[in-house]
C-alpha atoms as a PDB file:
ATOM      1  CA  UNK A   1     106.708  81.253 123.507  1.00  0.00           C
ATOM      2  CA  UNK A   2     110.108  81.208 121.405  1.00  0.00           C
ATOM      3  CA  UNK A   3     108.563  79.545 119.055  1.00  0.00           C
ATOM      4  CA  UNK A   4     105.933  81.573 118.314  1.00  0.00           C
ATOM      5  CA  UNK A   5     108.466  84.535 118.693  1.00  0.00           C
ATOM      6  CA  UNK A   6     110.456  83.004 115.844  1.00  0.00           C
ATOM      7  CA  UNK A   7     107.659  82.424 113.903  1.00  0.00           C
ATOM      8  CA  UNK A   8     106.325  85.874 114.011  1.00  0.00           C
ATOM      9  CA  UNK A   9     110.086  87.719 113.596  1.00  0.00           C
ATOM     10  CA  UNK A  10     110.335  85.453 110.369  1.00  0.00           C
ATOM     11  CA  UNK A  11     106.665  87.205 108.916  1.00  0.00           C
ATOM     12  CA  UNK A  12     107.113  88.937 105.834  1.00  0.00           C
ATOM     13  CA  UNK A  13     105.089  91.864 106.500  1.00  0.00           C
ATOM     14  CA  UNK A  14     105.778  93.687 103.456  1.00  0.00           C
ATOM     15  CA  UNK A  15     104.982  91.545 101.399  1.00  0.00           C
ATOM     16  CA  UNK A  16     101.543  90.679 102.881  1.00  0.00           C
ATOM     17  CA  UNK A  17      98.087  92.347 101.825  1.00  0.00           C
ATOM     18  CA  UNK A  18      97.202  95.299 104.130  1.00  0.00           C
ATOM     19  CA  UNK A  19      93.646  94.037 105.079  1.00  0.00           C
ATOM     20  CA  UNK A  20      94.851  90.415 106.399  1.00  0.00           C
ATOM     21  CA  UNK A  21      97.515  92.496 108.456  1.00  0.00           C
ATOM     22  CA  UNK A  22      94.901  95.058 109.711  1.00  0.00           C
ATOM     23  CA  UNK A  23      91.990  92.457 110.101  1.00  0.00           C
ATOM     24  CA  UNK A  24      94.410  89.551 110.929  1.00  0.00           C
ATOM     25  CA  UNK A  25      97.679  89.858 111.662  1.00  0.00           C
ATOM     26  CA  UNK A  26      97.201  92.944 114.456  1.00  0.00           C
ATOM     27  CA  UNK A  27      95.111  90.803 116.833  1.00  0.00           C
ATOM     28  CA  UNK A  28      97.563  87.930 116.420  1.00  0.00           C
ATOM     29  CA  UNK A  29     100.281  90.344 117.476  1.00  0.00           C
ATOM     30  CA  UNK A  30      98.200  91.339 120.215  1.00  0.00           C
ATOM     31  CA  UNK A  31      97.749  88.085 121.554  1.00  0.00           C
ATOM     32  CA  UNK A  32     101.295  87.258 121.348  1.00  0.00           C
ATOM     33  CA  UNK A  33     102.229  89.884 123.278  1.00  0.00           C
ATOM     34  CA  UNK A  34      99.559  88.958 125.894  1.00  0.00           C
ATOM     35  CA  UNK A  35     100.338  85.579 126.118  1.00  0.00           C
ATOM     36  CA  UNK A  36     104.464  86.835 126.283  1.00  0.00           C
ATOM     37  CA  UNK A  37     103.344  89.463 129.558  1.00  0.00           C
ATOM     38  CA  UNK A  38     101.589  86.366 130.905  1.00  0.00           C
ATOM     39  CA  UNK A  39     104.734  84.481 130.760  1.00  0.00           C
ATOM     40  CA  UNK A  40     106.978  87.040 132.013  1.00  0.00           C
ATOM     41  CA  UNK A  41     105.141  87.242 135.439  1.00  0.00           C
ATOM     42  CA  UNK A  42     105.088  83.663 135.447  1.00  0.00           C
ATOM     43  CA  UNK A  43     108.307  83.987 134.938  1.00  0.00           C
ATOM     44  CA  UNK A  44     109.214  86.501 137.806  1.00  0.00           C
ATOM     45  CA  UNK A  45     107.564  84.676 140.181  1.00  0.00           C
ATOM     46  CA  UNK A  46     108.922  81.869 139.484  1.00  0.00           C
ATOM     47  CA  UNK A  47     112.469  82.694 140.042  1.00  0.00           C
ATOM     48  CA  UNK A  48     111.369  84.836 143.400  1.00  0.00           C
ATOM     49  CA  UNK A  49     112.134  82.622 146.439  1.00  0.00           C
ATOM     50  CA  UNK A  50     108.799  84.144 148.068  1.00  0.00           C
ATOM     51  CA  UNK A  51     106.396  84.309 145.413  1.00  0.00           C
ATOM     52  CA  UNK A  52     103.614  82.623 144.961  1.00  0.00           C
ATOM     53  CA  UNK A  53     101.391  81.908 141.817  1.00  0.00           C
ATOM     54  CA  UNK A  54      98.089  82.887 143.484  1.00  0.00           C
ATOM     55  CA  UNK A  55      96.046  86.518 144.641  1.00  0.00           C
ATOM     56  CA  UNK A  56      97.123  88.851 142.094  1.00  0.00           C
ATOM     57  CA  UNK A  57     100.053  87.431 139.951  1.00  0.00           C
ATOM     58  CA  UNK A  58      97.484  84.544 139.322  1.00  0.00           C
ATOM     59  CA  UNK A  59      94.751  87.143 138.605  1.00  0.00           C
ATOM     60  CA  UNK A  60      96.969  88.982 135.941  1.00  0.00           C
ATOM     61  CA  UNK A  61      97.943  86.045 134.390  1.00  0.00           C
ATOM     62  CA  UNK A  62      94.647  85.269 134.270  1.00  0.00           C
ATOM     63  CA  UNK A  63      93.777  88.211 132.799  1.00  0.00           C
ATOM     64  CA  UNK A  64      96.616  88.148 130.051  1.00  0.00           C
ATOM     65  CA  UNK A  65      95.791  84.602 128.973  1.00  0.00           C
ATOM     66  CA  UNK A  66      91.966  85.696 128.480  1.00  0.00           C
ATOM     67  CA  UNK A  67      92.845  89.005 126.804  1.00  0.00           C
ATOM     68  CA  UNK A  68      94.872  86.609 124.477  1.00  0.00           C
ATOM     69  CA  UNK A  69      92.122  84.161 124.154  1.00  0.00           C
ATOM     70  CA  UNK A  70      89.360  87.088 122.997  1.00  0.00           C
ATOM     71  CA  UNK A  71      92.163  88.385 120.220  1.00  0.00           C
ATOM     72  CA  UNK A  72      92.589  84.795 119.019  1.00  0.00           C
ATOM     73  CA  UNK A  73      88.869  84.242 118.775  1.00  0.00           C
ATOM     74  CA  UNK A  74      89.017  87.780 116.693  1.00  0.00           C
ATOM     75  CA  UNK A  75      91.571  86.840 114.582  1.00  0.00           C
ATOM     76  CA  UNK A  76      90.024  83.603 113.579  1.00  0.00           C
ATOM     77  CA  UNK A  77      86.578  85.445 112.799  1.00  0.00           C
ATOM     78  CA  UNK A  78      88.459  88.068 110.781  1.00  0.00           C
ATOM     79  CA  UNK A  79      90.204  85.324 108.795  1.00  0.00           C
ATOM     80  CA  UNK A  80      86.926  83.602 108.087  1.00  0.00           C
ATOM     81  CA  UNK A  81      86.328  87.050 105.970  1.00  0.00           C
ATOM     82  CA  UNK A  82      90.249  87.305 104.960  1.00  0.00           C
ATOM     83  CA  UNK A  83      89.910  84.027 103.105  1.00  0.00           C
ATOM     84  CA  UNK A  84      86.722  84.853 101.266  1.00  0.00           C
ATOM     85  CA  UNK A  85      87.996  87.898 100.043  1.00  0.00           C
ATOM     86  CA  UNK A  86      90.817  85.772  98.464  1.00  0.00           C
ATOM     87  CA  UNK A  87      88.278  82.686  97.105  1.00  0.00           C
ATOM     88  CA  UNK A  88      90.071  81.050  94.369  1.00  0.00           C
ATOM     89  CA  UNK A  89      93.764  83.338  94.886  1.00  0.00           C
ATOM     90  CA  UNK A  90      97.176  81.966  96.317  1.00  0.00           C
ATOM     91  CA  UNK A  91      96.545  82.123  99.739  1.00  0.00           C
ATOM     92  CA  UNK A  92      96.560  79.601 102.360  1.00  0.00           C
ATOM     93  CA  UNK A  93      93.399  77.942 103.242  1.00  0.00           C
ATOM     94  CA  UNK A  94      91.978  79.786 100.694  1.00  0.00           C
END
């Protein structure tokens, strides 16, 4: 996840066209932050003696990691339109 969180902190969102942040770039941040909630109860109960990674920590897990998935899945759809948009401009993948 620090990784990603790196990569994300170093996007220049300013300088980035509004529709590939609204169609794009939201979702992405969406699933980032699922994905980071899913770790952070991994996390927790990890480092509780009695916890265990099943019943409802493994359901909300579960549940961040698909949330995450479905935004991803989004995302990619809405770039499919982000890069036609841009046919033939300076943008990557374009």
């Amino acid at each position: 996840m620090g990784d990603a969180q790196v990569a994300y902190d170093n996007v220049p969102f300013g300088r980035l066209d509004s529709r590939c942040t609204l169609k794009v770039g939201v979702a992405l941040e969406d699933a980032l932050n699922q994905y980071i909630r899913a770790f952070n109860s991994w996390n927790k109960c990890f480092q509780a003696y009695a916890c265990e990674v099943e019943g409802a920590v493994l359901a909300g897990i579960r549940r961040h990691w698909s949330e995450a998935t479905e935004r991803l899945d989004y995302a990619s759809k809405r770039l499919g339109t982000v890069r036609a948009y841009h046919e033939g401009a300076d943008f990557p993948g374009g």
